[in-house]
Protein backbone atom coordinates (compact mmCIF):
# COMPACT_ATOMS: atom_id res chain seq x y z
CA UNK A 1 -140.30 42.23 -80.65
CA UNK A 2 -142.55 40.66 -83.26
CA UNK A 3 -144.75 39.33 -80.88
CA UNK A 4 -144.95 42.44 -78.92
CA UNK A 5 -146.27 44.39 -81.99
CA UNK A 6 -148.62 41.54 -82.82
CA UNK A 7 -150.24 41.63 -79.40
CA UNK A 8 -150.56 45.68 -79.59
CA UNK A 9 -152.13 45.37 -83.00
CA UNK A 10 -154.42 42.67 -81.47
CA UNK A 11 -155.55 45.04 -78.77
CA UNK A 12 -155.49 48.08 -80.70
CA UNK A 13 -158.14 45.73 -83.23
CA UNK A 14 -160.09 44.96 -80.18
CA UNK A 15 -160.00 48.35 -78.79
CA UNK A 16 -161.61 50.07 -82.10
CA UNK A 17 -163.89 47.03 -82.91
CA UNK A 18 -165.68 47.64 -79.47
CA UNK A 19 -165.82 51.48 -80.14
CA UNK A 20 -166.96 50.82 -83.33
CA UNK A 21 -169.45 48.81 -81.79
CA UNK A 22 -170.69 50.99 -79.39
CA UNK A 23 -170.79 54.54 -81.60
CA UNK A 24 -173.26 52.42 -83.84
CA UNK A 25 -176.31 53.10 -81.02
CA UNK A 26 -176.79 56.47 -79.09
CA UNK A 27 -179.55 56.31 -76.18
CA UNK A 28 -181.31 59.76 -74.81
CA UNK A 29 -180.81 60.29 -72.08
CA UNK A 30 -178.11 57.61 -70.35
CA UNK A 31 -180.09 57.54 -67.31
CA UNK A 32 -183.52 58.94 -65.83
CA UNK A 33 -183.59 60.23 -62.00
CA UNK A 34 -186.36 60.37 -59.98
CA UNK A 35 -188.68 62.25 -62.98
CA UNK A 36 -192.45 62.30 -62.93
CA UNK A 37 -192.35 61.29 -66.62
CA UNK A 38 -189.59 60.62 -69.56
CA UNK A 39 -189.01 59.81 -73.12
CA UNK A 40 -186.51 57.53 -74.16
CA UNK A 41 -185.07 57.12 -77.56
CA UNK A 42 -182.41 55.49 -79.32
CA UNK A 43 -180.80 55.97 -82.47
CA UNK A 44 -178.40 54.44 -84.93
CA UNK A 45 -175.53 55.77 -86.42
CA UNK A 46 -175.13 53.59 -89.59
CA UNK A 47 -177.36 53.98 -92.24
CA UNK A 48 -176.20 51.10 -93.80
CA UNK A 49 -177.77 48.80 -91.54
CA UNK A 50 -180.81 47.33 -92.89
CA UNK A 51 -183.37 46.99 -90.11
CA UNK A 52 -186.59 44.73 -90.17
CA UNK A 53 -188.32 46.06 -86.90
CA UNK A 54 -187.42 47.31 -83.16
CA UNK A 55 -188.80 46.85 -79.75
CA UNK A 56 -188.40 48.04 -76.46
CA UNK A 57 -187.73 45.51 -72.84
CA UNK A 58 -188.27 46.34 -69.35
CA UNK A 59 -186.14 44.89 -67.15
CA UNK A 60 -186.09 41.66 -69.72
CA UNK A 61 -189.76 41.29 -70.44
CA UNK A 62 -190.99 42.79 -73.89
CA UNK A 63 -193.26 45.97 -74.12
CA UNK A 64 -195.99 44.49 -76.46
CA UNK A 65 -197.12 48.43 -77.03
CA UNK A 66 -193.36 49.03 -78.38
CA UNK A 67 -193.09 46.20 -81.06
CA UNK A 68 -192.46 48.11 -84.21
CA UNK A 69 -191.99 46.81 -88.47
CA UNK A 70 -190.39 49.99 -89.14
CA UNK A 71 -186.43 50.12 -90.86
CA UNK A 72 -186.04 53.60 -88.98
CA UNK A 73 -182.92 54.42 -87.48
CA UNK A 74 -184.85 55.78 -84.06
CA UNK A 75 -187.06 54.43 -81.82
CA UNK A 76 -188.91 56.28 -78.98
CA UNK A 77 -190.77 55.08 -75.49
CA UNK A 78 -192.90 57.65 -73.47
CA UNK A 79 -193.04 56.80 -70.35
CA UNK A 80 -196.43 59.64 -69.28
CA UNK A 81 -196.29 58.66 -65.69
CA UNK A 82 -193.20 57.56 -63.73
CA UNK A 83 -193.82 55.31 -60.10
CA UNK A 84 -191.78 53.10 -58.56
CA UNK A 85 -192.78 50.24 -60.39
CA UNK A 86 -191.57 51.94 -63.56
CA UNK A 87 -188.33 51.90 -62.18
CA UNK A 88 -185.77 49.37 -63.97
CA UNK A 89 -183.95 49.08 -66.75
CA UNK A 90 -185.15 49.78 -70.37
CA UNK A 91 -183.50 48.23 -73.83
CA UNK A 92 -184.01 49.42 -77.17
CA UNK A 93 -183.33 46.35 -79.57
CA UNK A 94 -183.11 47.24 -83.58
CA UNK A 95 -183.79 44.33 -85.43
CA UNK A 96 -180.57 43.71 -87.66
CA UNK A 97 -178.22 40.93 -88.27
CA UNK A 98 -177.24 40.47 -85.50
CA UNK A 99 -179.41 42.65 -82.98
CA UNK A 100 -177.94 46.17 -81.63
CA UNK A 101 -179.31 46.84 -78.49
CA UNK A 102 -179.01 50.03 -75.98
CA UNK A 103 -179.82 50.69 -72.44
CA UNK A 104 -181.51 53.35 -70.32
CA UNK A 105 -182.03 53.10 -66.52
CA UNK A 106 -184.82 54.92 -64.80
CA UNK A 107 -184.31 55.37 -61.28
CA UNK A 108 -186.51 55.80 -58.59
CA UNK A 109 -186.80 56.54 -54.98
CA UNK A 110 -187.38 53.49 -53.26
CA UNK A 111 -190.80 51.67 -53.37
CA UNK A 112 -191.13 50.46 -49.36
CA UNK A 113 -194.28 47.99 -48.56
CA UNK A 114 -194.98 46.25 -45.39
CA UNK A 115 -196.39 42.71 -45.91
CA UNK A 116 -199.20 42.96 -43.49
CA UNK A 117 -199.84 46.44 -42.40
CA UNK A 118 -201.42 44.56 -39.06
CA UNK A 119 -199.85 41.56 -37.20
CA UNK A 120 -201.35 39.82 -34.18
CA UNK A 121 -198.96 38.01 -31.57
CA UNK A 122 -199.36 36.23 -27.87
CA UNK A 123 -198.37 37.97 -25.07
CA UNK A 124 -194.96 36.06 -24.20
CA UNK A 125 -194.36 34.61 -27.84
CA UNK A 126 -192.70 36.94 -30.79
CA UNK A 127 -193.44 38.56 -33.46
CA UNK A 128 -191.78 38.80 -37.04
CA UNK A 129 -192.74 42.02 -38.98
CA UNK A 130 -191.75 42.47 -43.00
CA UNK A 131 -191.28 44.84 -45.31
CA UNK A 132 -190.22 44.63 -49.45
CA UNK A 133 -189.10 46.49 -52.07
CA UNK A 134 -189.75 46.11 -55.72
CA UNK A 135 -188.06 49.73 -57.30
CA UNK A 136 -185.11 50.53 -58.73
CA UNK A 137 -182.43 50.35 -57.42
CA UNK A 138 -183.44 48.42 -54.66
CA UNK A 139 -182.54 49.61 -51.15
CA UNK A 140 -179.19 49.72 -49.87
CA UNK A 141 -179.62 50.21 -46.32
CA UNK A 142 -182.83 49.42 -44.62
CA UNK A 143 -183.51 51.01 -41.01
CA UNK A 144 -186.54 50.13 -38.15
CA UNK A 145 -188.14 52.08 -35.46
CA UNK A 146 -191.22 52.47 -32.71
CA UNK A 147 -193.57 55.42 -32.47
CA UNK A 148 -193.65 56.49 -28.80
CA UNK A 149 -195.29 59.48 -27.97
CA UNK A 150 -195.76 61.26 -31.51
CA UNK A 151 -191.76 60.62 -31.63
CA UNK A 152 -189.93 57.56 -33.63
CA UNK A 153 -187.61 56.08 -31.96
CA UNK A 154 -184.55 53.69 -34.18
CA UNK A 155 -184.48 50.16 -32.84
CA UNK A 156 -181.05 48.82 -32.67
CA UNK A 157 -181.71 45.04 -34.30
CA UNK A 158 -178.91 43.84 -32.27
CA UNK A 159 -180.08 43.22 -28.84
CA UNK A 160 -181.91 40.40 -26.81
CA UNK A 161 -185.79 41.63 -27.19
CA UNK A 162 -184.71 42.89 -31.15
CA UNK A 163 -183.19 41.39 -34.06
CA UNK A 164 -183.17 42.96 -37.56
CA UNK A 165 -182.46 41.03 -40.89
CA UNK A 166 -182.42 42.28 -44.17
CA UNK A 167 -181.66 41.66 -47.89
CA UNK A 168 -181.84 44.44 -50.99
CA UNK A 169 -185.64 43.45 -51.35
CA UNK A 170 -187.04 42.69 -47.75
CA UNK A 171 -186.52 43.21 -43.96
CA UNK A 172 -187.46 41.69 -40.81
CA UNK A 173 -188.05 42.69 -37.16
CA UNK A 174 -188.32 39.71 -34.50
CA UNK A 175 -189.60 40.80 -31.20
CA UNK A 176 -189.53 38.34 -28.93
CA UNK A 177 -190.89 38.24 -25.20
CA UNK A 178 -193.61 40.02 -26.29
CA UNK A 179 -195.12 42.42 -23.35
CA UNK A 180 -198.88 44.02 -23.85
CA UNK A 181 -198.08 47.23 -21.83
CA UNK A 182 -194.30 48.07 -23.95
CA UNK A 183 -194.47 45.97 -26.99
CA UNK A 184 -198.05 46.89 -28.74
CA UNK A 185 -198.21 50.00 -31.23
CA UNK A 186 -196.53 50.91 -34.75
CA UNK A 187 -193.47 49.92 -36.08
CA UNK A 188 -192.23 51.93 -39.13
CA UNK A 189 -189.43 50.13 -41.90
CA UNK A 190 -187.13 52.70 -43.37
CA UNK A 191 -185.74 51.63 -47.12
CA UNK A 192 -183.12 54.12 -48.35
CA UNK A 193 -181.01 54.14 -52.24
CA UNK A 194 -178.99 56.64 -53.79
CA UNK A 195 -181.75 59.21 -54.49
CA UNK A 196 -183.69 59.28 -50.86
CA UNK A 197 -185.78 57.29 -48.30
CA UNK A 198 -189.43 55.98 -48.17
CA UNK A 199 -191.05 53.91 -45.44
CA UNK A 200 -194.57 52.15 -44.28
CA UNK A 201 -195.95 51.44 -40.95
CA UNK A 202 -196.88 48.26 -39.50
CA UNK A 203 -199.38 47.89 -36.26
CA UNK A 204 -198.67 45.22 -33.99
CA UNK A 205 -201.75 43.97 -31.25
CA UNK A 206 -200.45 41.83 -28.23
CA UNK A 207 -202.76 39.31 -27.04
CA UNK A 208 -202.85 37.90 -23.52
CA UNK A 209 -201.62 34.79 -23.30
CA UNK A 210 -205.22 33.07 -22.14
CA UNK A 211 -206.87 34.63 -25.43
CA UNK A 212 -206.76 31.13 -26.83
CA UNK A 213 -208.46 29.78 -23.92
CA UNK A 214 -211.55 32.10 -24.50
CA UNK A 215 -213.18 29.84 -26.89
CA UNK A 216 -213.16 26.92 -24.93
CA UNK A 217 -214.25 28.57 -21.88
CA UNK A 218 -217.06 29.91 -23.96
CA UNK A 219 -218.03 26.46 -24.90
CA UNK A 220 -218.29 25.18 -21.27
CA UNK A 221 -219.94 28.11 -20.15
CA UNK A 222 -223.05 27.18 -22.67
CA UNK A 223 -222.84 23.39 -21.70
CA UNK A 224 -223.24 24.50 -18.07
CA UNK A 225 -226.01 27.13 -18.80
CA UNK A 226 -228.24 24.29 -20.84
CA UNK A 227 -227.71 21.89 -18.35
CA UNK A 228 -228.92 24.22 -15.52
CA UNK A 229 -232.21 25.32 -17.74
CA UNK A 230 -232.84 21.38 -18.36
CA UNK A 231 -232.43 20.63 -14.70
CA UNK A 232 -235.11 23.98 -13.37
CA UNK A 233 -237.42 22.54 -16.25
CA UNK A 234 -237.45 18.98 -15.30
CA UNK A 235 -237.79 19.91 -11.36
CA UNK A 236 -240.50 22.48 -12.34
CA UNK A 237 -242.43 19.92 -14.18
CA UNK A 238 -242.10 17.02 -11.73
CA UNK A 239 -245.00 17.75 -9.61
CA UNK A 240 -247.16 18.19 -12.01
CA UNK A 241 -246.52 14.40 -13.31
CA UNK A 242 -246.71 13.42 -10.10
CA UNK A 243 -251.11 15.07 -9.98
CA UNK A 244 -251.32 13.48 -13.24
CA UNK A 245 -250.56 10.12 -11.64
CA UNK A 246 -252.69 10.45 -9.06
CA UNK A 247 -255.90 11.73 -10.71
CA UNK A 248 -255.84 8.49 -13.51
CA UNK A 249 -254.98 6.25 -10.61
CA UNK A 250 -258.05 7.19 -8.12
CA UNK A 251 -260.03 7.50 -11.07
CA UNK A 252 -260.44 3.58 -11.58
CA UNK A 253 -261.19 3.07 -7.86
CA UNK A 254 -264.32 5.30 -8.38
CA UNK A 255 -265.67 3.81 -11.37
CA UNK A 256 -265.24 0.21 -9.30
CA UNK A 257 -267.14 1.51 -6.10
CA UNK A 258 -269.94 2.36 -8.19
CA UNK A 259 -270.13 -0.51 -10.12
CA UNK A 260 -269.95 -2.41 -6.78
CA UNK A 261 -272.52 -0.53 -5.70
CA UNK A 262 -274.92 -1.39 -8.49
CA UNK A 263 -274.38 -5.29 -8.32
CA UNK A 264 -275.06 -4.88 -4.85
CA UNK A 265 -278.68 -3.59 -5.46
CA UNK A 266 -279.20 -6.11 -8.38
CA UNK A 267 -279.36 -8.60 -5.49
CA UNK A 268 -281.49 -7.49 -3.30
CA UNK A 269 -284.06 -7.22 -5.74
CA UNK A 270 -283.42 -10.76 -7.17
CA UNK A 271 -284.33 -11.82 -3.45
CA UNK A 272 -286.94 -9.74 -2.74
């Protein structure tokens, strides 16, 4: 019996130490959904505490703007604008011995990105398309599908030419066998939370499968075109070297007749 009454006055200890705790700290409001804009304040219930400052985190990282010296028993954080990167959750911390902290989570509709809004692939080879999240709360349930005809169509990830994978943060689609008459257009990535659904699109080219051929075909085509320009050049000029060689080689033969010529009348006159 003792010990029963000794663990009910332990629990009972416990019990009003942790609401003790907890009425020392009241946040406005408990939680922010899907607003444009907020303000967020907290304030102590104890004005015996003896406080040497406050500040304000986001999501664990400190709020340099929010850093205050004050011994108030409040502390306020405007948030003017509201995206999805605001999203997350935001602690007041009052500065006492030891720290009393409170929490306020601002909640978003999901913030849905793809990683490259264009992706290139061979025909025959696949193709992995991505899309993250960064709000909060993150996505539970993330969904894919292919515009056809002004019309999206839902892609079940689950089949031979499809396969879907995805985490609170990110999602894949693999395409494999990749076809340039089915496979080529936009693929849209559906991330959906508690408070709605936001997506992006992604569009995918298909190349043929000789595309990387094109550059080396380009190259030999040029090596055959400067060969054939260098062969018409040296055949055009040819017979022209050829005149050349035959005008400075008759040349001599003149200048030797006539010098013949000349010796030959020398003697006749040395006789005579």
């Amino acid at each position: 019996m003792k010990l029963l009454w000794a663990v009910s006055a332990l629990l009972l200890g416990c019990w009003q130490a942790g609401a003790f705790t907890a009425s020392k700290i009241i946040t406005d409001p408990l939680e922010v959904r899907n607003q444009t804009s907020a303000v967020l304040s907290c304030n102590l219930t104890d004005p015996t505490l003896h406080i040497k400052g406050s500040h304000w985190l986001h999501d664990g990282k400190l709020l340099e703007d929010s850093k205050s010296t004050s011994s108030q028993l409040f502390t306020v954080l405007r948030l003017e604008k509201i995206s999805t990167h605001s999203g997350g959750k935001y602690e007041c911390v009052f500065l006492t011995d030891p720290d009393i902290n409170g929490t306020i989570e601002v909640k978003t509709l999901p913030h849905v990105g793809a990683y490259k809004h264009s992706e290139h692939a061979n025909e025959n080879d696949k193709a992995v398309l991505t899309c993250v999240s960064h709000s909060y709360p993150l996505p539970t349930s993330w969904e894919w599908a292919k515009e056809m005809d002004g019309s999206q169509t839902l892609i079940n990830g689950s089949t031979d030419k499809y396969e879907i994978k995805s985490t609170p943060n990110k999602t894949t689609l693999t395409i494999v066998d990749l076809s340039i008459e089915k496979d080529i257009g936009d693929y849209v990535c559906f991330g959906t939370n508690e408070l709605g659904t936001n997506s992006d699109k992604i569009h995918l080219r298909v190349r043929s499968s000789l595309a990387a051929l094109w550059p080396f075909l380009g190259i030999v085509a040029e090596v055959i075109i400067l060969v054939t320009i260098i062969f018409i050049y040296e055949k055009r000029r040819k017979p022209d070297e050829v005149n050349d060689d035959d005008d400075s080689g008759s040349a001599p033969l003149k200048s030797n007749s006539t010098a013949n010529h000349k010796d030959k009348n020398v003697r006749q006159r040395n006789s005579n």
